[in-house]
C-alpha atoms as a PDB file:
ATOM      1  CA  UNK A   1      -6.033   1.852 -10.393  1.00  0.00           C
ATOM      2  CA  UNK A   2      -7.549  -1.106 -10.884  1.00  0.00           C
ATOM      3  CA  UNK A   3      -8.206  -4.508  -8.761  1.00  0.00           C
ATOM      4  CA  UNK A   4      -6.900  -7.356  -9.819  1.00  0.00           C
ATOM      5  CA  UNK A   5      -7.368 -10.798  -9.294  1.00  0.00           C
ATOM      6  CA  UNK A   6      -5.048 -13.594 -11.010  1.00  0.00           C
ATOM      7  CA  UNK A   7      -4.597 -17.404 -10.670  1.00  0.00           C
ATOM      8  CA  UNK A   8      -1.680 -19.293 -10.473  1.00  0.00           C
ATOM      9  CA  UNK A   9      -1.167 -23.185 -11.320  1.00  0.00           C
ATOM     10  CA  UNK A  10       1.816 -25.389 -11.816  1.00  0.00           C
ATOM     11  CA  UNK A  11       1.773 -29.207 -12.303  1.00  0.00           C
ATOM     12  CA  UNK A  12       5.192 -29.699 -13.186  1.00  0.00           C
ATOM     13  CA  UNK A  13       8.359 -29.876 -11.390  1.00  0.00           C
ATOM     14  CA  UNK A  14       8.759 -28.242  -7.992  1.00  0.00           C
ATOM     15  CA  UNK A  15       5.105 -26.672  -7.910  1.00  0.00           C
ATOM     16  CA  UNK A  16       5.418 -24.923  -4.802  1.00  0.00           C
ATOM     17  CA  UNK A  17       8.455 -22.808  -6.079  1.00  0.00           C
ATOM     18  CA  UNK A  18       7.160 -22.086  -9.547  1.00  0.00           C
ATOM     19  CA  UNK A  19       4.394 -20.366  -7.755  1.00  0.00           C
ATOM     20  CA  UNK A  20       6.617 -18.466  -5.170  1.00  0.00           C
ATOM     21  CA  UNK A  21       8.766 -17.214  -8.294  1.00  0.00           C
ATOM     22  CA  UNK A  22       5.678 -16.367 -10.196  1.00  0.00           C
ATOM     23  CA  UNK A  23       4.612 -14.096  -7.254  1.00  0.00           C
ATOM     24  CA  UNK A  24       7.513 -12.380  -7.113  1.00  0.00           C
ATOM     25  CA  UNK A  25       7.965 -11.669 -10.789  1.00  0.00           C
ATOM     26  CA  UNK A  26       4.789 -10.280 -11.080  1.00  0.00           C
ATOM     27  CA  UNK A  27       5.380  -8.238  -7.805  1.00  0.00           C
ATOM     28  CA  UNK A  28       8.472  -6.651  -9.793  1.00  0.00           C
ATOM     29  CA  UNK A  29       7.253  -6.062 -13.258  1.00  0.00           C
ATOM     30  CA  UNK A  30       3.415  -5.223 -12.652  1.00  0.00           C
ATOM     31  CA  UNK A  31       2.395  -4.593  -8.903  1.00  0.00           C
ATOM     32  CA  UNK A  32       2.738  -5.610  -5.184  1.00  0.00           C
ATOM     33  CA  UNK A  33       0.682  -8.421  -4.166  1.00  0.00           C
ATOM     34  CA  UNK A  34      -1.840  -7.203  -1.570  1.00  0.00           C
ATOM     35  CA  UNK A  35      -3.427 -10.668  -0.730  1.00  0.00           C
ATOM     36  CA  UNK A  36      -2.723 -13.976  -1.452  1.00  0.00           C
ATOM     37  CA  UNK A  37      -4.883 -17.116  -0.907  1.00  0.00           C
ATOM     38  CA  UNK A  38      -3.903 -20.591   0.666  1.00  0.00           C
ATOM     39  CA  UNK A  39      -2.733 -23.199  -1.867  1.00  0.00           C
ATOM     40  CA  UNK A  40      -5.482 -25.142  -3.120  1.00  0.00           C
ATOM     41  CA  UNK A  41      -4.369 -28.771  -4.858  1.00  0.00           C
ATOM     42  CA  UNK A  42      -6.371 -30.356  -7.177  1.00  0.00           C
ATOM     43  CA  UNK A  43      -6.389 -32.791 -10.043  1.00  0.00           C
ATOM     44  CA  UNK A  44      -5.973 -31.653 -13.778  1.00  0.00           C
ATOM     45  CA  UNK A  45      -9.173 -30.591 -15.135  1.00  0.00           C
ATOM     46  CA  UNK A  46     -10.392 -30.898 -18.622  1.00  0.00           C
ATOM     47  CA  UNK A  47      -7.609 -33.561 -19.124  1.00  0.00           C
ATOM     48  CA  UNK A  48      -7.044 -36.662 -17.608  1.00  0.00           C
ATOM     49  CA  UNK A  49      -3.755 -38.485 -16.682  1.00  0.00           C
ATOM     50  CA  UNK A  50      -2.084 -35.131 -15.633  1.00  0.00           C
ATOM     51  CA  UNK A  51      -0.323 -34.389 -12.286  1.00  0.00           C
ATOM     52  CA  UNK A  52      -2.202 -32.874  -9.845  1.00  0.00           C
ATOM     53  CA  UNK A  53      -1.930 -29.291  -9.888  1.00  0.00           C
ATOM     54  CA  UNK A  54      -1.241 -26.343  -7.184  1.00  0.00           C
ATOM     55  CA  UNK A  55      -3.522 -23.461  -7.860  1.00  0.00           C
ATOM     56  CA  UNK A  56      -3.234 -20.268  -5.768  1.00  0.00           C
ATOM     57  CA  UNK A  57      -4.563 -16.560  -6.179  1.00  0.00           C
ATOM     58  CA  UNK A  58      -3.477 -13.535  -5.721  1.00  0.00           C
ATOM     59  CA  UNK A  59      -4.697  -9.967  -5.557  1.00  0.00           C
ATOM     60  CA  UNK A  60      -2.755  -6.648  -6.385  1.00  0.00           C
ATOM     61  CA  UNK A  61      -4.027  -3.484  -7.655  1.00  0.00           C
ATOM     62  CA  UNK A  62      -2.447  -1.692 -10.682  1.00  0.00           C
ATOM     63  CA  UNK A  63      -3.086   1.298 -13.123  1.00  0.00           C
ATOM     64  CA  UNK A  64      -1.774  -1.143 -16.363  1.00  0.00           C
ATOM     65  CA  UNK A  65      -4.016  -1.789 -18.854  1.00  0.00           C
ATOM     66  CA  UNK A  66      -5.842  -5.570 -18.787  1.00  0.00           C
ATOM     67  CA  UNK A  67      -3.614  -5.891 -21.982  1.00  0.00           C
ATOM     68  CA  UNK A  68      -0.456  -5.145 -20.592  1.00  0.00           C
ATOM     69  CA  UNK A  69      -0.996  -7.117 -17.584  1.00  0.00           C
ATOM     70  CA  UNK A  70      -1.154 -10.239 -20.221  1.00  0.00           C
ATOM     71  CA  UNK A  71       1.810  -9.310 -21.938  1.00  0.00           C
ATOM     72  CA  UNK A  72       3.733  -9.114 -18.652  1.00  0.00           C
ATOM     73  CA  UNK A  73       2.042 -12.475 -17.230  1.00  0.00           C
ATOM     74  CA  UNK A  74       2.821 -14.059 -20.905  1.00  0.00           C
ATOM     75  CA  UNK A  75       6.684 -13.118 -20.452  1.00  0.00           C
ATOM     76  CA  UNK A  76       6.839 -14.774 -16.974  1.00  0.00           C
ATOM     77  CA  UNK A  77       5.494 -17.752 -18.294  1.00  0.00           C
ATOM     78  CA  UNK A  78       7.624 -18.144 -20.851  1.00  0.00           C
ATOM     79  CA  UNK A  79      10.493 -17.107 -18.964  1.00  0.00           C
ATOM     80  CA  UNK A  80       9.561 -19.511 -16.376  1.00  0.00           C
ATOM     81  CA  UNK A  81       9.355 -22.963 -18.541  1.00  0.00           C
ATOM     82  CA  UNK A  82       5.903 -22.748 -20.158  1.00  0.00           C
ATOM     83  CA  UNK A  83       5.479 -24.461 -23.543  1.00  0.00           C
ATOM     84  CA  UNK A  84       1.922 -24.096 -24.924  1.00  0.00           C
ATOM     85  CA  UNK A  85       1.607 -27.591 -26.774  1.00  0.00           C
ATOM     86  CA  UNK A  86      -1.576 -28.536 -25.916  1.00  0.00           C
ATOM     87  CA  UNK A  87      -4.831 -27.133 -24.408  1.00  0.00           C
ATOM     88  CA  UNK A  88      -5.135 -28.070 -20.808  1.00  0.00           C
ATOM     89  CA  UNK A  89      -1.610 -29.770 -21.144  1.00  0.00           C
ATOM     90  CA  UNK A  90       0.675 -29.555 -18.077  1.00  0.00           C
ATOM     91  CA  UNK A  91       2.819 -26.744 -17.378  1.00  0.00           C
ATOM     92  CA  UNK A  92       5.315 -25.442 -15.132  1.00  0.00           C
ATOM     93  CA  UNK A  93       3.369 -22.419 -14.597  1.00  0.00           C
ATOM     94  CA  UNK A  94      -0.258 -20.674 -15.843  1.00  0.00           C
ATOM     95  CA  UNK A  95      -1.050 -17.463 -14.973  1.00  0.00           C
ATOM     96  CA  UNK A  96      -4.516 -15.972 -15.654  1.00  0.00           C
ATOM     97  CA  UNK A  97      -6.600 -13.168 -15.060  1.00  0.00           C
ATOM     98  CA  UNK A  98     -10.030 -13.685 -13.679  1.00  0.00           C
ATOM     99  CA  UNK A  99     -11.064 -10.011 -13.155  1.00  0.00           C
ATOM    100  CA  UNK A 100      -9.644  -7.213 -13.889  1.00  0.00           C
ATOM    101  CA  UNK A 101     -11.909  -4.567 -12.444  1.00  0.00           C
ATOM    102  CA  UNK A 102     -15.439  -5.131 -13.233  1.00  0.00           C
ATOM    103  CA  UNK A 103     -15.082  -4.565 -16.822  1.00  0.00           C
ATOM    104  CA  UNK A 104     -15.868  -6.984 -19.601  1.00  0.00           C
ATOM    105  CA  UNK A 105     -13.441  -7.777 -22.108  1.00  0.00           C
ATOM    106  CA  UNK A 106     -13.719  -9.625 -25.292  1.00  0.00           C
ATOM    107  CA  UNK A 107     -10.418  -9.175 -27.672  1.00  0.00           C
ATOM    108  CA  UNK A 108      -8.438 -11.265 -29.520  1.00  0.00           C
ATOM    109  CA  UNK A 109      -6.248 -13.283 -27.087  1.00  0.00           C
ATOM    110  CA  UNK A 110      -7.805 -11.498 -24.032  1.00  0.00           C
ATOM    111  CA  UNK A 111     -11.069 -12.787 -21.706  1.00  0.00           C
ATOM    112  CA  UNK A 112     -12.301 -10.974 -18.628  1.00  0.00           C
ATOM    113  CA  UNK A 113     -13.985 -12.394 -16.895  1.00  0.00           C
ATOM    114  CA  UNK A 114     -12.100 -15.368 -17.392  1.00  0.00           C
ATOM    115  CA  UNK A 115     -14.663 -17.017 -19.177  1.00  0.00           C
ATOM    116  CA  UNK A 116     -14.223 -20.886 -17.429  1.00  0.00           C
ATOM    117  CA  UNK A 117     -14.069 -19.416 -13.329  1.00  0.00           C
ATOM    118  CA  UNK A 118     -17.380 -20.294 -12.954  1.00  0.00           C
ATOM    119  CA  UNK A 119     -16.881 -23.923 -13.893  1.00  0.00           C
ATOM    120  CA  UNK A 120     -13.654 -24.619 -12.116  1.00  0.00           C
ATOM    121  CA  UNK A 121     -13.516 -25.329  -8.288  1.00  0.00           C
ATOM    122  CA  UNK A 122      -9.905 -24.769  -7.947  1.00  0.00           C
ATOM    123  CA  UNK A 123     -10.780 -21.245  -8.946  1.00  0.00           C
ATOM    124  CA  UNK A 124     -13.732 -20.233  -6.914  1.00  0.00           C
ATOM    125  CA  UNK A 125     -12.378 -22.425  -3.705  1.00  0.00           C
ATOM    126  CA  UNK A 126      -9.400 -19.472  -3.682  1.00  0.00           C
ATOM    127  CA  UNK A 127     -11.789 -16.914  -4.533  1.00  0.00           C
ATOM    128  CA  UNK A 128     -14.203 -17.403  -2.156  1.00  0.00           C
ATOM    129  CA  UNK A 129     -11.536 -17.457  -0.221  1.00  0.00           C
ATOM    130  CA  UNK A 130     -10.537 -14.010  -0.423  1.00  0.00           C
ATOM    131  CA  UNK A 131     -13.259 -12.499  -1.862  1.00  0.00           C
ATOM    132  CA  UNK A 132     -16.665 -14.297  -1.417  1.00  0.00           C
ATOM    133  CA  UNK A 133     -18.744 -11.185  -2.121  1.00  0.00           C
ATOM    134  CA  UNK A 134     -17.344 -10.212  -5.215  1.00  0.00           C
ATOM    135  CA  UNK A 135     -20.182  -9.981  -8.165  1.00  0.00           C
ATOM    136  CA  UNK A 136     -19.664 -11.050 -11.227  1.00  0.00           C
ATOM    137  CA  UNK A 137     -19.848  -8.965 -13.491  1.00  0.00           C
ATOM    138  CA  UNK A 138     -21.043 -11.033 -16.578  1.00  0.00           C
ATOM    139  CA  UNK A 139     -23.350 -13.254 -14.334  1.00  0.00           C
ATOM    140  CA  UNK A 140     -23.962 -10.907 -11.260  1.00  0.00           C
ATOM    141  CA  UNK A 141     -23.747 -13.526  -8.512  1.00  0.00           C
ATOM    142  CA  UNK A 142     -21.184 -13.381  -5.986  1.00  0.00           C
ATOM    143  CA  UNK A 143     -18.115 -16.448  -6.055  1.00  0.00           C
ATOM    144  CA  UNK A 144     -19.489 -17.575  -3.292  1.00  0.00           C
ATOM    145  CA  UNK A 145     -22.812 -17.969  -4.726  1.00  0.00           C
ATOM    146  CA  UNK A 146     -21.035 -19.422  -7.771  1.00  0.00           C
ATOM    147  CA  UNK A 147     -19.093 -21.968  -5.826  1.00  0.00           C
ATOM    148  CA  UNK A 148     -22.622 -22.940  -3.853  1.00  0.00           C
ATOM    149  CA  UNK A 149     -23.917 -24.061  -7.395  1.00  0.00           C
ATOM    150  CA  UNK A 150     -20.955 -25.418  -8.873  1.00  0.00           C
ATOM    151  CA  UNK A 151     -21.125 -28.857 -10.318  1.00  0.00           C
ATOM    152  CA  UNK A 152     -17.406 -29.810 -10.480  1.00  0.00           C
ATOM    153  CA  UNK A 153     -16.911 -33.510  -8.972  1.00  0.00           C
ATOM    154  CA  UNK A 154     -12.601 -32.733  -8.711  1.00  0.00           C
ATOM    155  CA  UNK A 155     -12.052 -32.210  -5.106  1.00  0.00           C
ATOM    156  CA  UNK A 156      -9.593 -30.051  -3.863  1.00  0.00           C
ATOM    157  CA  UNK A 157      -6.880 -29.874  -0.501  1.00  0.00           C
ATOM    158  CA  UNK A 158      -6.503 -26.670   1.007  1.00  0.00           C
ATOM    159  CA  UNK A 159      -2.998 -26.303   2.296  1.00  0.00           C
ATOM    160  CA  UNK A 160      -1.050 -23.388   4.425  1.00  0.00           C
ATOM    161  CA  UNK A 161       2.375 -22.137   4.516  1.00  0.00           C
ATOM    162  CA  UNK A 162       4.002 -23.750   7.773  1.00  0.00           C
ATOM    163  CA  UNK A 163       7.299 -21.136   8.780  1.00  0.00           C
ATOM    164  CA  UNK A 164       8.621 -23.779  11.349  1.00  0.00           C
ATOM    165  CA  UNK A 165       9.182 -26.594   8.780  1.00  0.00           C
ATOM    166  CA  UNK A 166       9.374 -24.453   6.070  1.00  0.00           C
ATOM    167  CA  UNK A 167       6.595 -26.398   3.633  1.00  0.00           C
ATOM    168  CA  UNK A 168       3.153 -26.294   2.956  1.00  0.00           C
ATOM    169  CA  UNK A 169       1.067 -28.354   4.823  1.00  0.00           C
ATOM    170  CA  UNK A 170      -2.679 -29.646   4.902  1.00  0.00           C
ATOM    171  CA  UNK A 171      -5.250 -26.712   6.121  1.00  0.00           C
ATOM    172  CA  UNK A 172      -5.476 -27.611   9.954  1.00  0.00           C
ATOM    173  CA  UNK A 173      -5.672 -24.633  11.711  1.00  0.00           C
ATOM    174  CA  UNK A 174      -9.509 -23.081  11.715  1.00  0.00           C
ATOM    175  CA  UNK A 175     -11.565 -25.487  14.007  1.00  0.00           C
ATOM    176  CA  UNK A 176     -13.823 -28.169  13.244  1.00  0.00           C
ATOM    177  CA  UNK A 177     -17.049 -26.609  13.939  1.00  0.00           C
ATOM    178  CA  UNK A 178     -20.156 -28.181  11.825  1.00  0.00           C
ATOM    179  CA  UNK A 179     -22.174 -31.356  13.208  1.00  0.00           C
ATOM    180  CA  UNK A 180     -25.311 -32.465  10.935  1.00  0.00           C
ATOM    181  CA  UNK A 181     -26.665 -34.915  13.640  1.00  0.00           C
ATOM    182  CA  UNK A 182     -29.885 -32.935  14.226  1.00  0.00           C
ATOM    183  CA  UNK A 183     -30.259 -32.861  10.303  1.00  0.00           C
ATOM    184  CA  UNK A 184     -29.594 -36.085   9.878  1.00  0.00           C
ATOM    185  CA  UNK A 185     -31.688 -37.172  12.421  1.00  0.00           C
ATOM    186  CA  UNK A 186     -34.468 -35.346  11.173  1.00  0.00           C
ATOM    187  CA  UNK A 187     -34.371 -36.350   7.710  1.00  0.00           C
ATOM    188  CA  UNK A 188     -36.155 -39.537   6.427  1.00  0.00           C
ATOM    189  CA  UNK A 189     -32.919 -41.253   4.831  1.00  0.00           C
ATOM    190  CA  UNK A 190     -34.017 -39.837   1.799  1.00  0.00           C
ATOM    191  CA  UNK A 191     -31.316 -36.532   1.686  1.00  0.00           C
ATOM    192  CA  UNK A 192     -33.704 -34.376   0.432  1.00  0.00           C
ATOM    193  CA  UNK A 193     -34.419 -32.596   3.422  1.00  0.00           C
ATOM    194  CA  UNK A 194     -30.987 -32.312   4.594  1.00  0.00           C
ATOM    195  CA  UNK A 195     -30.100 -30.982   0.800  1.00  0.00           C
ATOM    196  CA  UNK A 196     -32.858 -28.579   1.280  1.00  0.00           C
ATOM    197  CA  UNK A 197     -31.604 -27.256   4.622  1.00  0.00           C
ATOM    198  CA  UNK A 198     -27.699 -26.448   3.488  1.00  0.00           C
ATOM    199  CA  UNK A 199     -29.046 -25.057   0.621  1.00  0.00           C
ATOM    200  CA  UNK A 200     -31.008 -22.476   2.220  1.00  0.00           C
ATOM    201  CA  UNK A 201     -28.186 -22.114   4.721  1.00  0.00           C
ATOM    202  CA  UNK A 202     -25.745 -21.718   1.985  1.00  0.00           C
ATOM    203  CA  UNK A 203     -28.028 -18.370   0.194  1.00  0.00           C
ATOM    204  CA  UNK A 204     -28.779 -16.960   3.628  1.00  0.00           C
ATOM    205  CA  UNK A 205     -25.806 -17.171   5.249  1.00  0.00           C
ATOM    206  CA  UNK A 206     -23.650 -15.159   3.178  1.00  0.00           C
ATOM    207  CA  UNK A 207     -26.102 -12.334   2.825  1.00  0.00           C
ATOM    208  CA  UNK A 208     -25.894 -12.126   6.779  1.00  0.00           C
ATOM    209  CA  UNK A 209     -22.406 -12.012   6.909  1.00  0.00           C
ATOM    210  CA  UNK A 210     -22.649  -9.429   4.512  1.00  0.00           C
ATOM    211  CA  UNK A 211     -24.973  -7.408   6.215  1.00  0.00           C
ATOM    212  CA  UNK A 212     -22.769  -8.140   9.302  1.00  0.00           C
ATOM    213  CA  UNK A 213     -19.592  -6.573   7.933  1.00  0.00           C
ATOM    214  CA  UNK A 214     -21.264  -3.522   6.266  1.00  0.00           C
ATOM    215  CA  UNK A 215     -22.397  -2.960   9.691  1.00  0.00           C
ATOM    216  CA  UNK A 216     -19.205  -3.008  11.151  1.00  0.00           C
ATOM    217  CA  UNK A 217     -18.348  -0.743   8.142  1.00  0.00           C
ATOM    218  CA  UNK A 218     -20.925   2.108   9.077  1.00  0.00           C
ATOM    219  CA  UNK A 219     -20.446   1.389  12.962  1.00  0.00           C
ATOM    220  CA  UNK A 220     -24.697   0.724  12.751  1.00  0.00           C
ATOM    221  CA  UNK A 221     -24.393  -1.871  15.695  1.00  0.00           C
ATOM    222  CA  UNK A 222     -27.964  -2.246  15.739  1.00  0.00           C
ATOM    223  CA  UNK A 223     -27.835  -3.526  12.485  1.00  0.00           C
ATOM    224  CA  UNK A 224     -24.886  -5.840  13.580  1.00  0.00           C
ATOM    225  CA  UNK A 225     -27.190  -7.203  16.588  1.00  0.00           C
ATOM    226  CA  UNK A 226     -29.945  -7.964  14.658  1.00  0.00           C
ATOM    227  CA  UNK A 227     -27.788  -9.653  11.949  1.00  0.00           C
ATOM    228  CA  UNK A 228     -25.959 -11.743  14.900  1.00  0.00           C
ATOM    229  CA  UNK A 229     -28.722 -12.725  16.367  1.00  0.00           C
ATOM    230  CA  UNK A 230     -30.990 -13.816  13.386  1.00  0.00           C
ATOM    231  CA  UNK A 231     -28.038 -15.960  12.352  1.00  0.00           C
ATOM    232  CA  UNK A 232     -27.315 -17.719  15.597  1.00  0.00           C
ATOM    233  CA  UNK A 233     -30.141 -20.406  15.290  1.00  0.00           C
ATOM    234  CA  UNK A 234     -28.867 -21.292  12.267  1.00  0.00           C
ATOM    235  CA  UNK A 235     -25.628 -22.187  13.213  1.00  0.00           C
ATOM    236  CA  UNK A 236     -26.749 -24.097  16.075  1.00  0.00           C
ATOM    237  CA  UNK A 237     -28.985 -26.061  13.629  1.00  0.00           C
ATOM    238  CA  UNK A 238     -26.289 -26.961  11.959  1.00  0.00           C
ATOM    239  CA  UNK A 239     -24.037 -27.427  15.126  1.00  0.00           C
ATOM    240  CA  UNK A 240     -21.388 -25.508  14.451  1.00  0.00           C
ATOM    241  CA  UNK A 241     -21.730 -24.395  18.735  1.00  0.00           C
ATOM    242  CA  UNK A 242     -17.738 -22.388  18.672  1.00  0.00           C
ATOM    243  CA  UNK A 243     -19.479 -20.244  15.694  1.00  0.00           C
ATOM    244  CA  UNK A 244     -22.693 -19.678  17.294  1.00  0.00           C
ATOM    245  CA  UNK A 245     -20.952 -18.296  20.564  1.00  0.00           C
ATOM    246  CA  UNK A 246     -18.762 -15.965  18.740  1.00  0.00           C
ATOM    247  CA  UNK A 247     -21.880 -14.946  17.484  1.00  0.00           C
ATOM    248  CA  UNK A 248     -23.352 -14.641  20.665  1.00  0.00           C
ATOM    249  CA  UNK A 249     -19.980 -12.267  21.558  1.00  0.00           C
ATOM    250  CA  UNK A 250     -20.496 -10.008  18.487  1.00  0.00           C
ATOM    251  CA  UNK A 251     -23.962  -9.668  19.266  1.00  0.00           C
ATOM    252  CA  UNK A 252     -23.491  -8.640  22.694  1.00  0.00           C
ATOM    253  CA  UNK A 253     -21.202  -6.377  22.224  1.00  0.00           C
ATOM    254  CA  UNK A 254     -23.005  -4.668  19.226  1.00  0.00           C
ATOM    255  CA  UNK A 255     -25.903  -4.060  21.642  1.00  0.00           C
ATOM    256  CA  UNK A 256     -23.466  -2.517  24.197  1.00  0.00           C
ATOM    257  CA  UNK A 257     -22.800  -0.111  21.566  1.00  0.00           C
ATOM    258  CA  UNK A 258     -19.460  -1.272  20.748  1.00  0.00           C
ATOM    259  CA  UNK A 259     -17.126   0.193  23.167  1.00  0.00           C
ATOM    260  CA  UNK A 260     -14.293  -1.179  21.972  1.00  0.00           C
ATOM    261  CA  UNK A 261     -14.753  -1.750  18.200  1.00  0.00           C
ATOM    262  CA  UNK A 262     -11.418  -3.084  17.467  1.00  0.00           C
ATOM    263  CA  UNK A 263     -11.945  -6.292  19.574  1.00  0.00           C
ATOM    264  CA  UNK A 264     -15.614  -6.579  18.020  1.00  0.00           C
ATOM    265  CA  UNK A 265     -14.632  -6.361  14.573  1.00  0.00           C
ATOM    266  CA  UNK A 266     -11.487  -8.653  15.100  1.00  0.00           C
ATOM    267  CA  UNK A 267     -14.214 -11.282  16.978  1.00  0.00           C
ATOM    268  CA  UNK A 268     -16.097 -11.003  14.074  1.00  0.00           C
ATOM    269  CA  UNK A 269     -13.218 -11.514  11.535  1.00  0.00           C
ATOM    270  CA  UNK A 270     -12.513 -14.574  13.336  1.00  0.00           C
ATOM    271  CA  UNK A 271     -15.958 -16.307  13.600  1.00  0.00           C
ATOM    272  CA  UNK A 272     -16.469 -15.350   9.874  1.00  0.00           C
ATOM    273  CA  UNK A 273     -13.396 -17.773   8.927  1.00  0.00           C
ATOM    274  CA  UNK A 274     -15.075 -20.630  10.562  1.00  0.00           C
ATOM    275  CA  UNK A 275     -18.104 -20.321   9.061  1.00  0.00           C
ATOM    276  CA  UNK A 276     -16.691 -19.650   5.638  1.00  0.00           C
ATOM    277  CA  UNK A 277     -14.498 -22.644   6.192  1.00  0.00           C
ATOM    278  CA  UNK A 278     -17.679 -24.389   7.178  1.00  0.00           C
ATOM    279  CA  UNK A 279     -19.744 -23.168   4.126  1.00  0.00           C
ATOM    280  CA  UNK A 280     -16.907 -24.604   1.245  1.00  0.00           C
ATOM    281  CA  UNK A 281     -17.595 -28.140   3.267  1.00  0.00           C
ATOM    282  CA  UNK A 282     -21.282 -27.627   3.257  1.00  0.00           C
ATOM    283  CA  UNK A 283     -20.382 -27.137  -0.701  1.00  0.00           C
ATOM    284  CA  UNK A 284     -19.322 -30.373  -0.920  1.00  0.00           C
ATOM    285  CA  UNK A 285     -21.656 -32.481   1.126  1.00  0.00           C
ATOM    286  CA  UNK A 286     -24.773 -31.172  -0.555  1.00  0.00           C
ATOM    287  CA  UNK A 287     -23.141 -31.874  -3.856  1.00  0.00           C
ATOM    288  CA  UNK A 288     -22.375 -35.705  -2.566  1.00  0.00           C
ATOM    289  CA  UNK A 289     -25.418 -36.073  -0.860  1.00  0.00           C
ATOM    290  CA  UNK A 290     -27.894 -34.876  -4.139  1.00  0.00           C
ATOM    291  CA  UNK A 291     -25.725 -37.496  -6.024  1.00  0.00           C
ATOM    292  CA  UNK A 292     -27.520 -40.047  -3.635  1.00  0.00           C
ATOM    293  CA  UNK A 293     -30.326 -38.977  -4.508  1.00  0.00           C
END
């Protein structure tokens, strides 16, 4: 079996639906979707004067061949509306695969790695997303890495399914926790200081996390105590004060030797939402604020 990861667009028509359908075909005619990410919109890149698009990926995990997942993402396409007129034209619906596996592909018709991810926000916002940690295999960085030194200017709206109203609605529901004050206060007016600092937040951060949830993995809660607490000054540095207490929680209850490790690990799975969330914005500042400079 192998993992993989596709990504959905659609710019014309009802957008929402196409992608709903989408998932569902390729539910039937390749495999269950284990994980889905929120609905990112964004404008049309590589072409200008396009509809905004709604971009979305999804996860499943199937023992087809890379090639025969095309052929079946090709037929829902076309049975879906698309008409391939025009490179980066709009469509009802584009489905491509980004990884399939860790293997490299290079055929006729047939790219994996999908060989623009790297480039494209609206595909590494969803990826990181879902998967931050997942390495490249071509470039052997992780998509969060990737997205951290992406230079793509299109910005892109997060949105969530809401049940009650039955519509998708601007991401509102992981708290704001990230105040650059004491940065900005710090720095000379200059940005360089404060692009400095989120930078080296943005390569150590992840690689705690990591070392965080393989931790958690392994039950070593001495190595998730000493994780949690070398990243608590940093989030208070950055004042994101709801993530460092969480922290503080995992932490404690690491060094209690974890007597109840369901409530530690779902503590943790909580605080490392926020700080995720709070790393994609970090993204995008730092980009804005070395365009000042």
């Amino acid at each position: 079996m192998q993992s993989v990861f596709l990504l959905l667009g659609s710019n014309l028509g009802d957008r929402e639906s196409f992608l709903k359908i989408a998932i569902e075909r390729i539910a039937a005619a390749i495999a269950p979707v284990l994980q889905r990410s929120s609905v990112y919109e964004t404008q049309s890149w590589g072409k200008t004067g396009e509809p905004d698009y709604l971009n979305q990926v999804i996860w499943l995990s199937t023992d087809l061949s890379a090639r025969e997942v095309l052929q079946k993402i090709l037929a829902i396409e076309e049975d879906l509306g698309r008409h391939r007129e025009e490179k980066w034209g709009s469509r009802t619906i584009d489905i491509d695969i980004l990884f399939y596996g860790a293997e490299i592909i290079n055929e006729p018709g047939l790219q994996v790695p999908h060989p623009d991810l790297h480039k494209r926000r609206f595909t590494l916002a969803p990826l990181a997303e879902m998967a931050p940690y997942l390495v490249h295999p071509v470039l052997k960085k992780n998509i969060l890495t990737l997205e951290t030194e992406l230079i793509d200017d299109l910005h892109v709206k997060r949105y969530i399914y809401n049940e009650d109203h039955n519509e998708l609605m601007l991401q509102n529901s992981i708290p704001q926790d990230l105040d650059l004050s004491i940065l900005e206060e710090i720095e000379d007016g200059s940005n360089e200081f404060l692009v400095e600092s989120i930078d080296m937040f943005l390569h150590q951060t992840p690689e705690l996390l990591k070392t965080i949830a393989n931790g958690l993995a392994a039950e070593d809660w001495t190595i998730v105590a000493q994780a949690s607490h070398k990243l608590k000054p940093n989030l208070g540095f950055f004042g994101m004060l709801i993530s460092q207490g969480m922290m503080q929680e995992v932490e404690l209850m690491a060094k209690a030797g974890a007597p109840a490790p369901d409530v530690l690990n779902a503590k943790f799975v909580d605080v490392q939402a926020i700080i995720e969330d709070n790393l994609h914005s970090l993204v995008r500042i730092k980009a804005e604020k070395e365009a000042e400079l």
